[in-house]
C-alpha atoms as a PDB file:
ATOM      1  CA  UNK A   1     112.179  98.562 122.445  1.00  0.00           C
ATOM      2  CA  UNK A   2     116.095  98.539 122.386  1.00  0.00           C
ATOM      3  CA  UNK A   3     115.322 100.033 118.404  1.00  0.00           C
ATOM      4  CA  UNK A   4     113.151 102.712 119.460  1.00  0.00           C
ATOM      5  CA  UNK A   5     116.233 103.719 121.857  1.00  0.00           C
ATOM      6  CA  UNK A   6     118.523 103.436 119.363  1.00  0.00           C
ATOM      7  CA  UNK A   7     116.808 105.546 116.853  1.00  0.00           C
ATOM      8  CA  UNK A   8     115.815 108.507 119.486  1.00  0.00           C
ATOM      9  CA  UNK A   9     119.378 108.469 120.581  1.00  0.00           C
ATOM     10  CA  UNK A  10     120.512 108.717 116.850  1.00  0.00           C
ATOM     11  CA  UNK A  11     118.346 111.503 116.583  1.00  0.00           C
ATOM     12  CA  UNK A  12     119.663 113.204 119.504  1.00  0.00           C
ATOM     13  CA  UNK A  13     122.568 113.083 118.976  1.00  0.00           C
ATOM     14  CA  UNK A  14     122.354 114.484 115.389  1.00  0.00           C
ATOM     15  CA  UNK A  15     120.551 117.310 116.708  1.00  0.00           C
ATOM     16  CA  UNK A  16     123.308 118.092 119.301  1.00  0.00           C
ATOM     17  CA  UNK A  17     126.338 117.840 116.805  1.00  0.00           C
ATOM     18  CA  UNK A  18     124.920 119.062 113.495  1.00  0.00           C
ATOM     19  CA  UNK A  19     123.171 122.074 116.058  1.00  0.00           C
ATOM     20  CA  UNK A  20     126.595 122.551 117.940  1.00  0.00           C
ATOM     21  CA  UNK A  21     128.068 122.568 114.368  1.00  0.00           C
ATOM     22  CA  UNK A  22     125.698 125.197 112.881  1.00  0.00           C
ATOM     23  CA  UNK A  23     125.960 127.041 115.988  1.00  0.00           C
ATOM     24  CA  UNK A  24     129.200 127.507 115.606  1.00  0.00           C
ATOM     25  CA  UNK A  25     129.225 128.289 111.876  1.00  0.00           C
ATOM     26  CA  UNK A  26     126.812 130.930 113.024  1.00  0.00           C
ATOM     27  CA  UNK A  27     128.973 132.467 115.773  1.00  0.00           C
ATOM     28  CA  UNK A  28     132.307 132.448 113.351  1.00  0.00           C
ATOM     29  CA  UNK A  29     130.793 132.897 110.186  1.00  0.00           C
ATOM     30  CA  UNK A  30     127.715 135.128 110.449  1.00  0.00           C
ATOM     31  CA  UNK A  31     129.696 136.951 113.202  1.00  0.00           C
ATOM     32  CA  UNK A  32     127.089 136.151 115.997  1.00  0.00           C
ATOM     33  CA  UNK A  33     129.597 135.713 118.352  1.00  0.00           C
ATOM     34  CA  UNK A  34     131.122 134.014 121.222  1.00  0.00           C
ATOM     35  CA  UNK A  35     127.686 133.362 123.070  1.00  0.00           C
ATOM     36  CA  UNK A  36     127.023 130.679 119.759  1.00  0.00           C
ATOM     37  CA  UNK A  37     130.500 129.753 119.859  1.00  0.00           C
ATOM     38  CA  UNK A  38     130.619 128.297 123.272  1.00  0.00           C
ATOM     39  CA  UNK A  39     127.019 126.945 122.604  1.00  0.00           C
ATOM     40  CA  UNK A  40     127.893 125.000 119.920  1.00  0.00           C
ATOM     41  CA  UNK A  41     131.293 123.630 121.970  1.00  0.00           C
ATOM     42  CA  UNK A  42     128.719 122.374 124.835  1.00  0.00           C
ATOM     43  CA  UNK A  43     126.475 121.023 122.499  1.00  0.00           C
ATOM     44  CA  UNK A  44     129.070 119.230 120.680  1.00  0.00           C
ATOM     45  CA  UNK A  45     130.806 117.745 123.994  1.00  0.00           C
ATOM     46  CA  UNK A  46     126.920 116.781 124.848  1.00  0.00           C
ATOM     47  CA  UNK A  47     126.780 114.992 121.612  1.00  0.00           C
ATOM     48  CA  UNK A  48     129.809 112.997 122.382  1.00  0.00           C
ATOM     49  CA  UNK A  49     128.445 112.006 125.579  1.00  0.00           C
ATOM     50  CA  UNK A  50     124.878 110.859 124.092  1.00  0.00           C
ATOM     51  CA  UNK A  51     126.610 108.537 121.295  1.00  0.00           C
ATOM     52  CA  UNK A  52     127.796 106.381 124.657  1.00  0.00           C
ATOM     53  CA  UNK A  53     124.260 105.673 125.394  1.00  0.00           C
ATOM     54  CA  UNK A  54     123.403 102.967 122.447  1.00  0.00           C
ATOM     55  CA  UNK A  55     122.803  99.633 123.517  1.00  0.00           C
ATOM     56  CA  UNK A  56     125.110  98.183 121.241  1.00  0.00           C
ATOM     57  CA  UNK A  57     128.549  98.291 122.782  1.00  0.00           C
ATOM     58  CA  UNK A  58     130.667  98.291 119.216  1.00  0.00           C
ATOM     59  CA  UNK A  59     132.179 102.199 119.231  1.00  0.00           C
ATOM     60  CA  UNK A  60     132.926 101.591 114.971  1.00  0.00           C
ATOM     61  CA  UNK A  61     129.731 100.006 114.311  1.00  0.00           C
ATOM     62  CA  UNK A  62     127.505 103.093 116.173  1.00  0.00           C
ATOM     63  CA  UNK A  63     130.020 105.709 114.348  1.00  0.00           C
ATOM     64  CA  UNK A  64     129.846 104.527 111.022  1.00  0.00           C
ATOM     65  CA  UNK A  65     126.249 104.097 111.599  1.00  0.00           C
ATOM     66  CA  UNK A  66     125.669 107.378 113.434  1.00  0.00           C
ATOM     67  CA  UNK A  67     127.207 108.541 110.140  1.00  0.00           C
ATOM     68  CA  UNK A  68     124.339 107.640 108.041  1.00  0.00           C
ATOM     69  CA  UNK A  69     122.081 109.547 110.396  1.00  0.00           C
ATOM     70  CA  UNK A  70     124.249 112.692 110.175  1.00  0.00           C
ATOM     71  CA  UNK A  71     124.221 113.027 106.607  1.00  0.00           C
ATOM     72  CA  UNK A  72     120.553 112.751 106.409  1.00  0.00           C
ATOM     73  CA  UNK A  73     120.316 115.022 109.370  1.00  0.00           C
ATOM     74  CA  UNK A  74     122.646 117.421 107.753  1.00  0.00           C
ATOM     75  CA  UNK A  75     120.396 118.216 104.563  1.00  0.00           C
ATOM     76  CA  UNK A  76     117.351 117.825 107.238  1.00  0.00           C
ATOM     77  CA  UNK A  77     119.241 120.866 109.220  1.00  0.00           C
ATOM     78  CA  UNK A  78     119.817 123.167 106.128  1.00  0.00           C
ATOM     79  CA  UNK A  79     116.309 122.808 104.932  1.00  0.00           C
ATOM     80  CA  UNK A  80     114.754 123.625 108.063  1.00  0.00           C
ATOM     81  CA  UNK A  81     117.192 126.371 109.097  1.00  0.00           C
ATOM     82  CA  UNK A  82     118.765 127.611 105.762  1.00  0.00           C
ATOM     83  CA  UNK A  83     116.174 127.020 103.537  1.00  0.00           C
ATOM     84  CA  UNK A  84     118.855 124.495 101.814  1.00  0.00           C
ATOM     85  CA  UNK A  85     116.594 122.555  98.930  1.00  0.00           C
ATOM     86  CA  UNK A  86     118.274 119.666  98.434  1.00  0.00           C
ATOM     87  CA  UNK A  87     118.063 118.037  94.122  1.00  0.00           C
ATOM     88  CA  UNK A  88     116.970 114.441  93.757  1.00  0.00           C
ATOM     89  CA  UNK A  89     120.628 113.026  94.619  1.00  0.00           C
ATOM     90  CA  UNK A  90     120.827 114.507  97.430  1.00  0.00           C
ATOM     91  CA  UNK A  91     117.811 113.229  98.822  1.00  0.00           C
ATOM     92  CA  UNK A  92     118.502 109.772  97.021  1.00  0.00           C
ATOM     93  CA  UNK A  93     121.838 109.790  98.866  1.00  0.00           C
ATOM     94  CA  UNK A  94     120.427 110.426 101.647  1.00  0.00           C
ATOM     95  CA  UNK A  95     118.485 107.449 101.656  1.00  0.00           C
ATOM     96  CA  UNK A  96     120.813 105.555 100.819  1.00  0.00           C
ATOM     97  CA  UNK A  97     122.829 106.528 103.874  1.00  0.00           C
ATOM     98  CA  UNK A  98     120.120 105.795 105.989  1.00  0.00           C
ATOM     99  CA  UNK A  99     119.351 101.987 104.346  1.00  0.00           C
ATOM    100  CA  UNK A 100     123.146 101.415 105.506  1.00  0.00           C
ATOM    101  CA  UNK A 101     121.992 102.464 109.211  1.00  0.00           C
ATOM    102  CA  UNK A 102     118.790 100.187 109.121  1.00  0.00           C
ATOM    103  CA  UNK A 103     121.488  97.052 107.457  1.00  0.00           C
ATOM    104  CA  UNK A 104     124.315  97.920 109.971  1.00  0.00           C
ATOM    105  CA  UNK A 105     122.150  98.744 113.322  1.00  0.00           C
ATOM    106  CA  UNK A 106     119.101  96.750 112.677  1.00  0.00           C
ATOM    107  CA  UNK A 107     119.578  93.701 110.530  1.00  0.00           C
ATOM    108  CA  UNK A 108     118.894  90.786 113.228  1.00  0.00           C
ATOM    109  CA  UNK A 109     122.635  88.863 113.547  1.00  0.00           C
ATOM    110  CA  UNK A 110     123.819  84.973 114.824  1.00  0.00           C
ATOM    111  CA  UNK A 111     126.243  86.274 118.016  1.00  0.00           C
END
């Protein structure tokens, strides 16, 4: 159960930074304005907040794993709202990434 947690609140948290981050690219750089601007900044600060909910209590060991999760997310984001197509290394970086989350978070360790 604590893994299922962990994994939604990976994924929500993704969704609220790399979101708050193209929301803001979208305000700034597609000239949408400062309606996206300030929702990005929210959802960004509502990342921050979500990333405190892991059961683990090691702030490096959820970061460096959250980064897996971003970068995966990331190409994830662009495909779906770009139409980004990522080539084979991306998508085999990707994966990588994402083995280090499963070896970092998940891999069972003698406390």
């Amino acid at each position: 159960m604590l893994t299922a947690r962990s994994i939604a609140l990976f994924l929500l948290a993704a969704l609220l930074e790399i979101g708050g981050a193209w929301l803001v690219w979208q305000g700034v750089r597609e000239h949408r304005g400062w309606a996206w601007i300030g929702a990005g900044v929210l959802a960004l600060g509502a990342y921050g907040f979500v990333a405190t909910l892991q059961p683990d209590a090691d702030f490096g060991r959820i970061l460096a794993a959250y980064g897996g999760i971003f970068v995966a997310g990331s190409l994830a984001w662009g495909m779906a709202a770009d139409g980004y197509r990522p080539d084979r290394y991306d998508v085999l970086g990707a994966l990588v990434c994402l083995i280090g989350v499963a070896i970092i978070m998940y891999v069972p360790r003698d406390r």
